[in-house]
PDB file of N, CA and C in Angstrom:
ATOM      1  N   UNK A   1     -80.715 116.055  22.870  1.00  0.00           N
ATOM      2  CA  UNK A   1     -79.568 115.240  22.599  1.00  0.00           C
ATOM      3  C   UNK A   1     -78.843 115.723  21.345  1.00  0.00           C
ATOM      4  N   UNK A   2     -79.866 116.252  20.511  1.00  0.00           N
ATOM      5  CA  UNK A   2     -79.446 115.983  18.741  1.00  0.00           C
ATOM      6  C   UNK A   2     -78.452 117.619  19.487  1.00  0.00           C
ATOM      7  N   UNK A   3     -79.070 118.557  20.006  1.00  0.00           N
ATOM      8  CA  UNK A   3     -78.481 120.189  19.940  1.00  0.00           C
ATOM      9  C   UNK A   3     -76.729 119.841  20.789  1.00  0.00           C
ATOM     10  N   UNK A   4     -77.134 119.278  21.879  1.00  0.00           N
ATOM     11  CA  UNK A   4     -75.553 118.751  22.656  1.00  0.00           C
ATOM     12  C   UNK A   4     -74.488 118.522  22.013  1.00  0.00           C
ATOM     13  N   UNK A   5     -74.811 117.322  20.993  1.00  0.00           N
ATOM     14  CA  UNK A   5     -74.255 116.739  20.400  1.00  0.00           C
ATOM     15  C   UNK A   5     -73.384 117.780  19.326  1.00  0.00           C
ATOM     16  N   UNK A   6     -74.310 118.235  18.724  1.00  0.00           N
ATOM     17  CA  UNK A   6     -73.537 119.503  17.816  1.00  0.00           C
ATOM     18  C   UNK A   6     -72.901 120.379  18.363  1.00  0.00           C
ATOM     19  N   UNK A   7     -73.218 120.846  19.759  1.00  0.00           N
ATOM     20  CA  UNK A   7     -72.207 121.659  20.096  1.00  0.00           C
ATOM     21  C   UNK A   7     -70.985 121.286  20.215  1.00  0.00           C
ATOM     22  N   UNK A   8     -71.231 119.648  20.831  1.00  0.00           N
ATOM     23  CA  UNK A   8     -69.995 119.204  21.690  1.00  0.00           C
ATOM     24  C   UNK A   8     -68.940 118.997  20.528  1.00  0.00           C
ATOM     25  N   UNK A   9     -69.313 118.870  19.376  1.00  0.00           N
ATOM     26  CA  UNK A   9     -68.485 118.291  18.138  1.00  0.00           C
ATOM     27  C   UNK A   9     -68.942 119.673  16.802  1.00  0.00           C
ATOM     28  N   UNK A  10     -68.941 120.521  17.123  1.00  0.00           N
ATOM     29  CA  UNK A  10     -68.292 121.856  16.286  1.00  0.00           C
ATOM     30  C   UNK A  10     -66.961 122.024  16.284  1.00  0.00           C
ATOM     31  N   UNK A  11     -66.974 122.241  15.128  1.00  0.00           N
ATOM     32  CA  UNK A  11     -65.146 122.764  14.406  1.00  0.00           C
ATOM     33  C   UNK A  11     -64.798 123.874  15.518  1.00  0.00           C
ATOM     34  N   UNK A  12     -63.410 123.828  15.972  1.00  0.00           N
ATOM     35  CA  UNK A  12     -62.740 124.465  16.958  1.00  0.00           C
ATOM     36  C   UNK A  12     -61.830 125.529  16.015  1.00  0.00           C
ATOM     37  N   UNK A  13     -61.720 126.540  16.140  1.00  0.00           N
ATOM     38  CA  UNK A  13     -60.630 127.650  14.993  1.00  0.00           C
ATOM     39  C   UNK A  13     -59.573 126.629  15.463  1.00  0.00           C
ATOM     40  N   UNK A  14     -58.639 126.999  14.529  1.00  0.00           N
ATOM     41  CA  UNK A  14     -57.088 126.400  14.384  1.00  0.00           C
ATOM     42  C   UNK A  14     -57.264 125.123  13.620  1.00  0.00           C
ATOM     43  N   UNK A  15     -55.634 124.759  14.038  1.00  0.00           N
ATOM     44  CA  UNK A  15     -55.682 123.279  13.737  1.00  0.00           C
ATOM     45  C   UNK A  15     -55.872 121.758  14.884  1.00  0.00           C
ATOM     46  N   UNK A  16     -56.328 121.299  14.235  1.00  0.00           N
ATOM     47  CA  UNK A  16     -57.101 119.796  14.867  1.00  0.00           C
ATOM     48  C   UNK A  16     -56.119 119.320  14.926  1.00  0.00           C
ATOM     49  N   UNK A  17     -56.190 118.799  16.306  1.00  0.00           N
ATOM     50  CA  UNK A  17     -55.313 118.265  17.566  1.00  0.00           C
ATOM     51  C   UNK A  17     -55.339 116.891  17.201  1.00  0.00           C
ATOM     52  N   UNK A  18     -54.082 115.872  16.962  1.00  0.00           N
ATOM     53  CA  UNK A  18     -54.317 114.604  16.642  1.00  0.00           C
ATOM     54  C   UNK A  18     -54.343 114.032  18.115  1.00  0.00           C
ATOM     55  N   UNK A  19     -54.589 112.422  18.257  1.00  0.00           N
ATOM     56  CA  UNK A  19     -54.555 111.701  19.316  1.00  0.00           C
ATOM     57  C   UNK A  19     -52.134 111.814  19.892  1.00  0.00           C
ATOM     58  N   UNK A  20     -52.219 111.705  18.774  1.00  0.00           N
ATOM     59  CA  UNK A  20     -50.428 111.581  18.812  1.00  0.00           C
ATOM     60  C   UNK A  20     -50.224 113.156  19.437  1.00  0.00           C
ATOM     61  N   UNK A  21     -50.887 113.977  18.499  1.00  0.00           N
ATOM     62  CA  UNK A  21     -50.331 114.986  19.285  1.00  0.00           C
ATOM     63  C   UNK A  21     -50.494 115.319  20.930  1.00  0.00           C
ATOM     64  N   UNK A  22     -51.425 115.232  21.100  1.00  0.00           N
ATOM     65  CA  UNK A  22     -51.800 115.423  22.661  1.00  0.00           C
ATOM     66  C   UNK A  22     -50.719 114.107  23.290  1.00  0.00           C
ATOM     67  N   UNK A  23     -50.704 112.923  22.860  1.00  0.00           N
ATOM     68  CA  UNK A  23     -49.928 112.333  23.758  1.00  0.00           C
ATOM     69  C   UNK A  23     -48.348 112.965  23.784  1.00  0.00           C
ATOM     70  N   UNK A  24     -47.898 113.263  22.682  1.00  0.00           N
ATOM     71  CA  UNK A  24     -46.805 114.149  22.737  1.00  0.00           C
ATOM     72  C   UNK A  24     -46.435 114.997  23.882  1.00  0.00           C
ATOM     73  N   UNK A  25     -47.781 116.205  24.073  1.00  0.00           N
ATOM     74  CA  UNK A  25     -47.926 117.242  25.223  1.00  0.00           C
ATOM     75  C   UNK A  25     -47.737 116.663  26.228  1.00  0.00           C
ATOM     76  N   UNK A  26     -48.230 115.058  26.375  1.00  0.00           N
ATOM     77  CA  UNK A  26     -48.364 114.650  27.818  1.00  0.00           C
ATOM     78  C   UNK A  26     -47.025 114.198  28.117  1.00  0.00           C
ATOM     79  N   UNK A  27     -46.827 113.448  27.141  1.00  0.00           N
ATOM     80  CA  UNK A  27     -45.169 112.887  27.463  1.00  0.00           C
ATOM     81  C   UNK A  27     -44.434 114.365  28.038  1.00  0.00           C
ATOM     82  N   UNK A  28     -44.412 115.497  27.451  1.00  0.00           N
ATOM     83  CA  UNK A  28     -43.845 116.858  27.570  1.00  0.00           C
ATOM     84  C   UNK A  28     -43.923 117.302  28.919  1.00  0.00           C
ATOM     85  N   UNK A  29     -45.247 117.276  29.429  1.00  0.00           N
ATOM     86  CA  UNK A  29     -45.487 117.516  30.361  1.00  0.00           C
ATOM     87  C   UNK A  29     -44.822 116.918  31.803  1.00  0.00           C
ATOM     88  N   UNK A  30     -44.627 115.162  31.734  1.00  0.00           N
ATOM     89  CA  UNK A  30     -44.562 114.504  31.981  1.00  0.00           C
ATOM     90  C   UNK A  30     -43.360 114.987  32.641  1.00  0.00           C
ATOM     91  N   UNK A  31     -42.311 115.424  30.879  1.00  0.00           N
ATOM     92  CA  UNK A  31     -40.857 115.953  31.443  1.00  0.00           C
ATOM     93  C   UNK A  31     -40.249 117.254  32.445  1.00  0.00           C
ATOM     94  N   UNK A  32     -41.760 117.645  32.033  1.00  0.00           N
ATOM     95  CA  UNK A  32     -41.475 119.561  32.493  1.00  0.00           C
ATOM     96  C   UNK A  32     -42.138 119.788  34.005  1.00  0.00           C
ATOM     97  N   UNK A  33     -42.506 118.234  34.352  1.00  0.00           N
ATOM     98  CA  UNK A  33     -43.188 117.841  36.051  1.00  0.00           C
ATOM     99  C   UNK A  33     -42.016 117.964  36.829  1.00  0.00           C
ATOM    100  N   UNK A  34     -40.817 117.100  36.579  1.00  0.00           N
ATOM    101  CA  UNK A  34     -40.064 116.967  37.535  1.00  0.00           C
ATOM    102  C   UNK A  34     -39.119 118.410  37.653  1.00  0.00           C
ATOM    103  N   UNK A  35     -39.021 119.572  36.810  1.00  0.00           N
ATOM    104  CA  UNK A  35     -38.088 120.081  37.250  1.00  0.00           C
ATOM    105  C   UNK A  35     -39.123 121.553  37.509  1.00  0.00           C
ATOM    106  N   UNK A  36     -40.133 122.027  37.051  1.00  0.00           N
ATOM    107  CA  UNK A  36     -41.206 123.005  37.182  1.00  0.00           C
ATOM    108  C   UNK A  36     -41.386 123.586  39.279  1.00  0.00           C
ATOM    109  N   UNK A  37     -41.381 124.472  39.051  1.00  0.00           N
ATOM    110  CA  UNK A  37     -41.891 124.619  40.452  1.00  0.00           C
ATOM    111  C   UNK A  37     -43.229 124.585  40.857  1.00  0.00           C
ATOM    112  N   UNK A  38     -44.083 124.643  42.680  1.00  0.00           N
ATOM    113  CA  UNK A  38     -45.088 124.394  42.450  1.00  0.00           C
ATOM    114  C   UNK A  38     -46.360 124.776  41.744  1.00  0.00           C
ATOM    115  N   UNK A  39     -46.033 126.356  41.370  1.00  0.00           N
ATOM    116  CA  UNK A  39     -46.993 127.188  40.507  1.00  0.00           C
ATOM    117  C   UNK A  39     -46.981 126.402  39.307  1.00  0.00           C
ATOM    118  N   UNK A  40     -46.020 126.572  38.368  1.00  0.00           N
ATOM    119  CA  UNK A  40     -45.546 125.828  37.072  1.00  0.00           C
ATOM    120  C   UNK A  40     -46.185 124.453  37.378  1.00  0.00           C
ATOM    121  N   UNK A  41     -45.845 123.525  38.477  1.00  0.00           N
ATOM    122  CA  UNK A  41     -46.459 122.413  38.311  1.00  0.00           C
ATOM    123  C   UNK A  41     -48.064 122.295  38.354  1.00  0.00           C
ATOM    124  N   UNK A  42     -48.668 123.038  39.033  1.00  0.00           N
ATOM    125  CA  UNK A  42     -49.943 123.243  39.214  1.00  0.00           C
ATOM    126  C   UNK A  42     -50.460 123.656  37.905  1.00  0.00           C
ATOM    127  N   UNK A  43     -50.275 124.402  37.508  1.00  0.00           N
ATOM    128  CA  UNK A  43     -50.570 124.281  35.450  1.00  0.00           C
ATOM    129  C   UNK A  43     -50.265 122.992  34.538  1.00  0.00           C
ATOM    130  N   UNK A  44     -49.350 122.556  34.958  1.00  0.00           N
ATOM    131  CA  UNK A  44     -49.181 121.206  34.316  1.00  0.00           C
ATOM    132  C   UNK A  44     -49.842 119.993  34.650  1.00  0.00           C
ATOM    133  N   UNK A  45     -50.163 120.386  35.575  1.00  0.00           N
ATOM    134  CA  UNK A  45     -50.883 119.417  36.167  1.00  0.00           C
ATOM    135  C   UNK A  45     -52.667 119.340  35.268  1.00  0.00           C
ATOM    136  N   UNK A  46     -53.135 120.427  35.595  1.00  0.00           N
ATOM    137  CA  UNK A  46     -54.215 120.471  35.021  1.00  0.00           C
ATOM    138  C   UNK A  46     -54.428 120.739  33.473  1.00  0.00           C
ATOM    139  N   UNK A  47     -53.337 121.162  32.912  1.00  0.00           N
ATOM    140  CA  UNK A  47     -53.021 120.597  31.100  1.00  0.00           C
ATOM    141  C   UNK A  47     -52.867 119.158  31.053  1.00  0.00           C
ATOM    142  N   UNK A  48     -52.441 118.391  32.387  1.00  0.00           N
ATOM    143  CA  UNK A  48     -52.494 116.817  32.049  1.00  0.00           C
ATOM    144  C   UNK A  48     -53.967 116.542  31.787  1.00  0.00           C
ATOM    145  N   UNK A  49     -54.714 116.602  33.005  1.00  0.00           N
ATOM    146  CA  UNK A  49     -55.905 116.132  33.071  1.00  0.00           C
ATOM    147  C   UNK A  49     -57.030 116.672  31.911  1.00  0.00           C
ATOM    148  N   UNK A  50     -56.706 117.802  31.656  1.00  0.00           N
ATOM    149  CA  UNK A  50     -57.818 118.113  30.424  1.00  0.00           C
ATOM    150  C   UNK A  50     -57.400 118.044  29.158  1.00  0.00           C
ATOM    151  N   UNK A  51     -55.768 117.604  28.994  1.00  0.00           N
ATOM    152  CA  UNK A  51     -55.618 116.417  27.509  1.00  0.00           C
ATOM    153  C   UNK A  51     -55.960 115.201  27.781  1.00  0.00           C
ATOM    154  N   UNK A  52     -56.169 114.524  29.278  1.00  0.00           N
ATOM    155  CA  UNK A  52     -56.609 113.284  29.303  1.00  0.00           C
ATOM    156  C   UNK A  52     -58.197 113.209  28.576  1.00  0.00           C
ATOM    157  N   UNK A  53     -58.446 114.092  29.903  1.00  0.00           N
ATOM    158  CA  UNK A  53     -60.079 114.130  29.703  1.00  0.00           C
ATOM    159  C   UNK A  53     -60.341 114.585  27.458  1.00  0.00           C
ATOM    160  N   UNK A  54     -59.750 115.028  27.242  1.00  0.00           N
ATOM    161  CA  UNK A  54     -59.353 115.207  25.601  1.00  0.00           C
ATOM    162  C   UNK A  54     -59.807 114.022  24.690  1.00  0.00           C
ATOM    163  N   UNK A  55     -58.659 112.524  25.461  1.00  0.00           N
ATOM    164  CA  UNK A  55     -58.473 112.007  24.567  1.00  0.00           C
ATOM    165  C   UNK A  55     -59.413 110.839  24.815  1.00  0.00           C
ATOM    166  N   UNK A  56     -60.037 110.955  26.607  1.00  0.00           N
ATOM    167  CA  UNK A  56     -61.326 110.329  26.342  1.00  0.00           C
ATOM    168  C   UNK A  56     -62.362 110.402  25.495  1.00  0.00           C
ATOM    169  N   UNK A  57     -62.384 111.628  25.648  1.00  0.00           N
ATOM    170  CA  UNK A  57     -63.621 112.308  24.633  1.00  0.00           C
ATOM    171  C   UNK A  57     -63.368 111.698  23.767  1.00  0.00           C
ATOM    172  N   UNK A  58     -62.411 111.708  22.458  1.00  0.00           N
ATOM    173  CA  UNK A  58     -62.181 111.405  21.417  1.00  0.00           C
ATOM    174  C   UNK A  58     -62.795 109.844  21.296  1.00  0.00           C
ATOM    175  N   UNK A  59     -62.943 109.382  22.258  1.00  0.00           N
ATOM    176  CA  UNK A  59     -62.873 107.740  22.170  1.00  0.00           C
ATOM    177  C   UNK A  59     -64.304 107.464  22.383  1.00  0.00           C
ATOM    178  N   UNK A  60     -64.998 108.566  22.800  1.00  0.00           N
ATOM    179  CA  UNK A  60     -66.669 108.633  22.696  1.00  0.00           C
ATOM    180  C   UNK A  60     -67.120 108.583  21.406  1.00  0.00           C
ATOM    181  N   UNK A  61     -67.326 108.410  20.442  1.00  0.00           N
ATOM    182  CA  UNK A  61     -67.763 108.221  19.291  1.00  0.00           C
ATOM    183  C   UNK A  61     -69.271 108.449  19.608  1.00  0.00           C
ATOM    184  N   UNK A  62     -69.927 109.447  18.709  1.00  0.00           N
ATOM    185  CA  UNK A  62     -71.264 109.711  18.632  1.00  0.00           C
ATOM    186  C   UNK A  62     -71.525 109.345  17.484  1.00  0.00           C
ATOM    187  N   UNK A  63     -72.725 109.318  17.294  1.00  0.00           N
ATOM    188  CA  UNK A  63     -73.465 108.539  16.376  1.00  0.00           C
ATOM    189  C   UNK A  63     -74.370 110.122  15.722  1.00  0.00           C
ATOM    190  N   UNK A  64     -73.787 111.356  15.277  1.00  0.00           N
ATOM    191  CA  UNK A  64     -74.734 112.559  14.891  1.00  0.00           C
ATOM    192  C   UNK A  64     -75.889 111.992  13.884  1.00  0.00           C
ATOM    193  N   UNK A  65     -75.334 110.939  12.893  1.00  0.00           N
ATOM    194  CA  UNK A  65     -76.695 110.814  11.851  1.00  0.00           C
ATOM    195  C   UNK A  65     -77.671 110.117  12.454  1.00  0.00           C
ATOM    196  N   UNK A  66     -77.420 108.850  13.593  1.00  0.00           N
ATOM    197  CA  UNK A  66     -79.016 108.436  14.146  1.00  0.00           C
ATOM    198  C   UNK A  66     -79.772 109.529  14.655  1.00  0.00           C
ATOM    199  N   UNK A  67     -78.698 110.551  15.513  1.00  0.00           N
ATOM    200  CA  UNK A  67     -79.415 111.728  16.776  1.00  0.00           C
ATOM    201  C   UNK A  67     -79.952 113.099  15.622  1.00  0.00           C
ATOM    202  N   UNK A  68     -79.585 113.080  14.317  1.00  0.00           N
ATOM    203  CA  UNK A  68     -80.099 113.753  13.350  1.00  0.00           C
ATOM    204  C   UNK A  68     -81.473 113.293  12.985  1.00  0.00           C
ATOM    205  N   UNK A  69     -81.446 111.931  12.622  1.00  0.00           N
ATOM    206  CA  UNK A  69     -82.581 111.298  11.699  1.00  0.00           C
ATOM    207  C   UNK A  69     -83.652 111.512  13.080  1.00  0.00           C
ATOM    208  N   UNK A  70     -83.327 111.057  14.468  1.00  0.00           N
ATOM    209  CA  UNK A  70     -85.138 111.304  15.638  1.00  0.00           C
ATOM    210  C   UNK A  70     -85.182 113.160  15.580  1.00  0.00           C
ATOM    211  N   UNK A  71     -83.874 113.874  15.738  1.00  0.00           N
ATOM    212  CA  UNK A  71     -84.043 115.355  15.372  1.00  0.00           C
ATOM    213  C   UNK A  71     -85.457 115.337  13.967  1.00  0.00           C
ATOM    214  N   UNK A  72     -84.832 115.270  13.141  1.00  0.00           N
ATOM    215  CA  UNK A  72     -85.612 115.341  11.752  1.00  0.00           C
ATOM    216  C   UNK A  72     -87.128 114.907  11.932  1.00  0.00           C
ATOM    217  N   UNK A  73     -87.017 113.626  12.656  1.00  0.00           N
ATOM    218  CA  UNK A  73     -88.684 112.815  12.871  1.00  0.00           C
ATOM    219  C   UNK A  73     -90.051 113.911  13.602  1.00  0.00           C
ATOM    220  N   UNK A  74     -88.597 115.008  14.915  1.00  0.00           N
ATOM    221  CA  UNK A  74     -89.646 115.360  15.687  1.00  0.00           C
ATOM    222  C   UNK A  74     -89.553 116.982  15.410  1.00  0.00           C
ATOM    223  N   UNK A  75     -88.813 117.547  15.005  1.00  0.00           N
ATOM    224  CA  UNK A  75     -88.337 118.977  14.474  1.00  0.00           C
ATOM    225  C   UNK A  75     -89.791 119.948  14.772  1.00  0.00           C
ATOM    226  N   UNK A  76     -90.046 119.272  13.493  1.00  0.00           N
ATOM    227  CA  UNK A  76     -91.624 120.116  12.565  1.00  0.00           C
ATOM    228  C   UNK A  76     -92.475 120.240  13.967  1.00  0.00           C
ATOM    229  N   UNK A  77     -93.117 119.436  14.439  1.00  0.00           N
ATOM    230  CA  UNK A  77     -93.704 119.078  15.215  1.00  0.00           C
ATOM    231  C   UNK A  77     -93.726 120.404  16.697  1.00  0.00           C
ATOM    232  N   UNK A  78     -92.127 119.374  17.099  1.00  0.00           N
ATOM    233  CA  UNK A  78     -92.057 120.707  18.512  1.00  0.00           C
ATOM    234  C   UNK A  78     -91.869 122.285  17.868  1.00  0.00           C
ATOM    235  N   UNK A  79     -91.474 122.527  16.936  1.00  0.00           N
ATOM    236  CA  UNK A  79     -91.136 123.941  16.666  1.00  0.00           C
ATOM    237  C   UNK A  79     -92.923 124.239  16.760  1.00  0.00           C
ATOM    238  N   UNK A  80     -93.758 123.752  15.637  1.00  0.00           N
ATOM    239  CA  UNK A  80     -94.942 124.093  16.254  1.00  0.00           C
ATOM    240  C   UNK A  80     -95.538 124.199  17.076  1.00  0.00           C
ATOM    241  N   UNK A  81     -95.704 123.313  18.195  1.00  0.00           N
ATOM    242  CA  UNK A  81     -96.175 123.132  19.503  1.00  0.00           C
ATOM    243  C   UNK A  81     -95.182 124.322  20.277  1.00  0.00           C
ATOM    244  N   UNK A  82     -93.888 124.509  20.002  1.00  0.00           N
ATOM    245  CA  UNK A  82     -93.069 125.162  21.095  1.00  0.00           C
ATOM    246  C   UNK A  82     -93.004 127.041  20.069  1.00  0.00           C
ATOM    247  N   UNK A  83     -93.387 126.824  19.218  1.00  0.00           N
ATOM    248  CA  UNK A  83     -93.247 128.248  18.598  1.00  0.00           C
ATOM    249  C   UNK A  83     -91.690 128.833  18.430  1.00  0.00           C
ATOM    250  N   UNK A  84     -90.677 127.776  17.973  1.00  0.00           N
ATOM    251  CA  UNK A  84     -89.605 127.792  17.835  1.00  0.00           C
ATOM    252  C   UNK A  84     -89.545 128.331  15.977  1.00  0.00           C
ATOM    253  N   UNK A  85     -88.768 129.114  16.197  1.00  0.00           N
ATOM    254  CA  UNK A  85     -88.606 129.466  14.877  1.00  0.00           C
ATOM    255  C   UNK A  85     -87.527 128.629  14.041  1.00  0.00           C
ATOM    256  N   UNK A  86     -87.230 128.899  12.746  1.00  0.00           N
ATOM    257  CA  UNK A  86     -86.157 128.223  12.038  1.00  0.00           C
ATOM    258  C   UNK A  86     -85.229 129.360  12.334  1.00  0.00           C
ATOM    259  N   UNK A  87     -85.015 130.329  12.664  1.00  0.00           N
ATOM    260  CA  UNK A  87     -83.736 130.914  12.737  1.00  0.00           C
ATOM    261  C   UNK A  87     -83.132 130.968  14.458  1.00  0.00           C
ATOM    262  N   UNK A  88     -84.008 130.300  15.155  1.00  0.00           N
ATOM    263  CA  UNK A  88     -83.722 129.804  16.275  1.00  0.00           C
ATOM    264  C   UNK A  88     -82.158 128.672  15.986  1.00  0.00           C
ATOM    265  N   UNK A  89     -83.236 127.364  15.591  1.00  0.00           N
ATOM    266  CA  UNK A  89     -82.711 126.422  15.584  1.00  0.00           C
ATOM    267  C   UNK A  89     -81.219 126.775  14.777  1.00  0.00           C
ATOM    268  N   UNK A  90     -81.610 127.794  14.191  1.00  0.00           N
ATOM    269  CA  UNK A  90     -80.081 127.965  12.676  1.00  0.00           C
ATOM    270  C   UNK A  90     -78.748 128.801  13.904  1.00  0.00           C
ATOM    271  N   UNK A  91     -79.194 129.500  14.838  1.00  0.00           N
ATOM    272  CA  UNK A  91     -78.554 130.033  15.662  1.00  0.00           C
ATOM    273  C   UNK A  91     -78.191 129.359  16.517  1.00  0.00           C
ATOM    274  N   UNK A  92     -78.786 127.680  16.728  1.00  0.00           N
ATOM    275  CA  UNK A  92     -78.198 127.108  17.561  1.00  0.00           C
ATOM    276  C   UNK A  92     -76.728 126.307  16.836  1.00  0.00           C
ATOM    277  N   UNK A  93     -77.094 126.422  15.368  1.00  0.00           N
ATOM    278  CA  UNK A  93     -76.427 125.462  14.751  1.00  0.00           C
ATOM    279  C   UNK A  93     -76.619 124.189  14.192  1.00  0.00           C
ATOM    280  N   UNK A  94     -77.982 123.940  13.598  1.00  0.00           N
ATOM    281  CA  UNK A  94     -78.569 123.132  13.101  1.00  0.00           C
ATOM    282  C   UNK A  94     -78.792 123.493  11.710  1.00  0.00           C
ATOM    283  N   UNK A  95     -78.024 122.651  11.041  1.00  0.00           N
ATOM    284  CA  UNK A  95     -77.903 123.059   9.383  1.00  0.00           C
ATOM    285  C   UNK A  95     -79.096 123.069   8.590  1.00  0.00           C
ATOM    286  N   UNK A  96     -79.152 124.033   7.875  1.00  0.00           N
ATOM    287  CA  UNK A  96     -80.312 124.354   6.933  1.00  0.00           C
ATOM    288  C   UNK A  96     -80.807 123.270   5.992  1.00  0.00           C
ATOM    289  N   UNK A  97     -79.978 122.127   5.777  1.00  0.00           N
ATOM    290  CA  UNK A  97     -80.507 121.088   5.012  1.00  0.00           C
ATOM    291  C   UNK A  97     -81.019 119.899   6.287  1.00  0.00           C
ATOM    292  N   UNK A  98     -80.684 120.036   7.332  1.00  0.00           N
ATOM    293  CA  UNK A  98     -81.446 119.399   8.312  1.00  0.00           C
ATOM    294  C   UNK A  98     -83.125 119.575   8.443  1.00  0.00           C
ATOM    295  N   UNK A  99     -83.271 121.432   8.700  1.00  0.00           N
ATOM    296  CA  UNK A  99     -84.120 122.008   8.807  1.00  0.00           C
ATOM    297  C   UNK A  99     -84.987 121.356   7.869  1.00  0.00           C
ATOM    298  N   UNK A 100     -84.495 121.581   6.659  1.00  0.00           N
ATOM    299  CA  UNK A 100     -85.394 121.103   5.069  1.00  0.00           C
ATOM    300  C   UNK A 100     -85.826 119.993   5.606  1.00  0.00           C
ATOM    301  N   UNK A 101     -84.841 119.140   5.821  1.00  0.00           N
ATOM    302  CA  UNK A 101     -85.132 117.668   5.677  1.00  0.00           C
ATOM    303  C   UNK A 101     -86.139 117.622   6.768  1.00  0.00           C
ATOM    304  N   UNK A 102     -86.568 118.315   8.101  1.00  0.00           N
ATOM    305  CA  UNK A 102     -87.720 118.088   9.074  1.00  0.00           C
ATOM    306  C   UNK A 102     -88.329 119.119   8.739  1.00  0.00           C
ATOM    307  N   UNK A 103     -88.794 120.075   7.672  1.00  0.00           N
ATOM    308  CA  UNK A 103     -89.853 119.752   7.244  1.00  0.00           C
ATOM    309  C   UNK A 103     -90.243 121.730   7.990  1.00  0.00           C
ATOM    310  N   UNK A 104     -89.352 121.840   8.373  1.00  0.00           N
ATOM    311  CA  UNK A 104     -88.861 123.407   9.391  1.00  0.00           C
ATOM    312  C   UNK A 104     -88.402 124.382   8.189  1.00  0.00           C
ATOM    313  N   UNK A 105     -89.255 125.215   7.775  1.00  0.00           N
ATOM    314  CA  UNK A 105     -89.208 126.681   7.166  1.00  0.00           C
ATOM    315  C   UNK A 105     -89.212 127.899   7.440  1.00  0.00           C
ATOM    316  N   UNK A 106     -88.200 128.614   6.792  1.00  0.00           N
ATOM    317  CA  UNK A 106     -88.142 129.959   7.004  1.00  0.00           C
ATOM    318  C   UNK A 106     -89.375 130.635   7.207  1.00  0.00           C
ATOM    319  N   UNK A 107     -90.322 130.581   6.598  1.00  0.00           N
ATOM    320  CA  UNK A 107     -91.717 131.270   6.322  1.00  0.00           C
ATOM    321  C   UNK A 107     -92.360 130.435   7.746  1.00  0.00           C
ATOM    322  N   UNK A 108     -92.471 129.261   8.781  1.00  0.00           N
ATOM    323  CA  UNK A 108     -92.700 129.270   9.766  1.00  0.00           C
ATOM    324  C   UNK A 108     -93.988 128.163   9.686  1.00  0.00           C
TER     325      UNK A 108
END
């Protein structure tokens, strides 16, 4: 859960897309439906649905510090049992003060 979670909500390059902005695109879109042909519309179409699907997401609110703190509880543990290294987990994207905090060292 805790690894999902971080992926799903990693910094994207550029600039961060507001809720206004995407509705903007859609309104845009909205306009550029009626006169677009069917190729053109067929792109617009599916820029609708995956700023929708966008701004659902946005409205998912995760909770990373509870899904951090059972990460942290069980870390130490499975890396031992599973022979997971700390530069595993660092390659997945699990911050080095996480690591600390469960207890997961470089030295293994």
């Amino acid at each position: 859960m805790y690894l999902e979670a971080l992926e799903a909500h990693k910094p994207k390059r550029g600039r961060r897309r507001t809720a206004e902005s995407v509705k903007k695109r859609l309104d845009k879109i909205a306009d550029e439906l009626t006169t677009a042909d069917r190729l053109k519309q067929l792109q617009l179409v599916q820029e609708r649905l995956d700023l929708e699907a966008e701004l659902a997401a946005g409205n998912d609110a995760v909770d990373l510090s509870a899904l951090e703190s059972d990460f942290v509880a069980a870390a130490k543990g499975y890396s031992q049992r599973k022979g997971i290294s700390y530069g595993a987990w660092r390659e997945l994207g699990v911050a080095a003060s996480t690591l600390k905090a469960a207890g997961v060292s470089r030295a293994g």
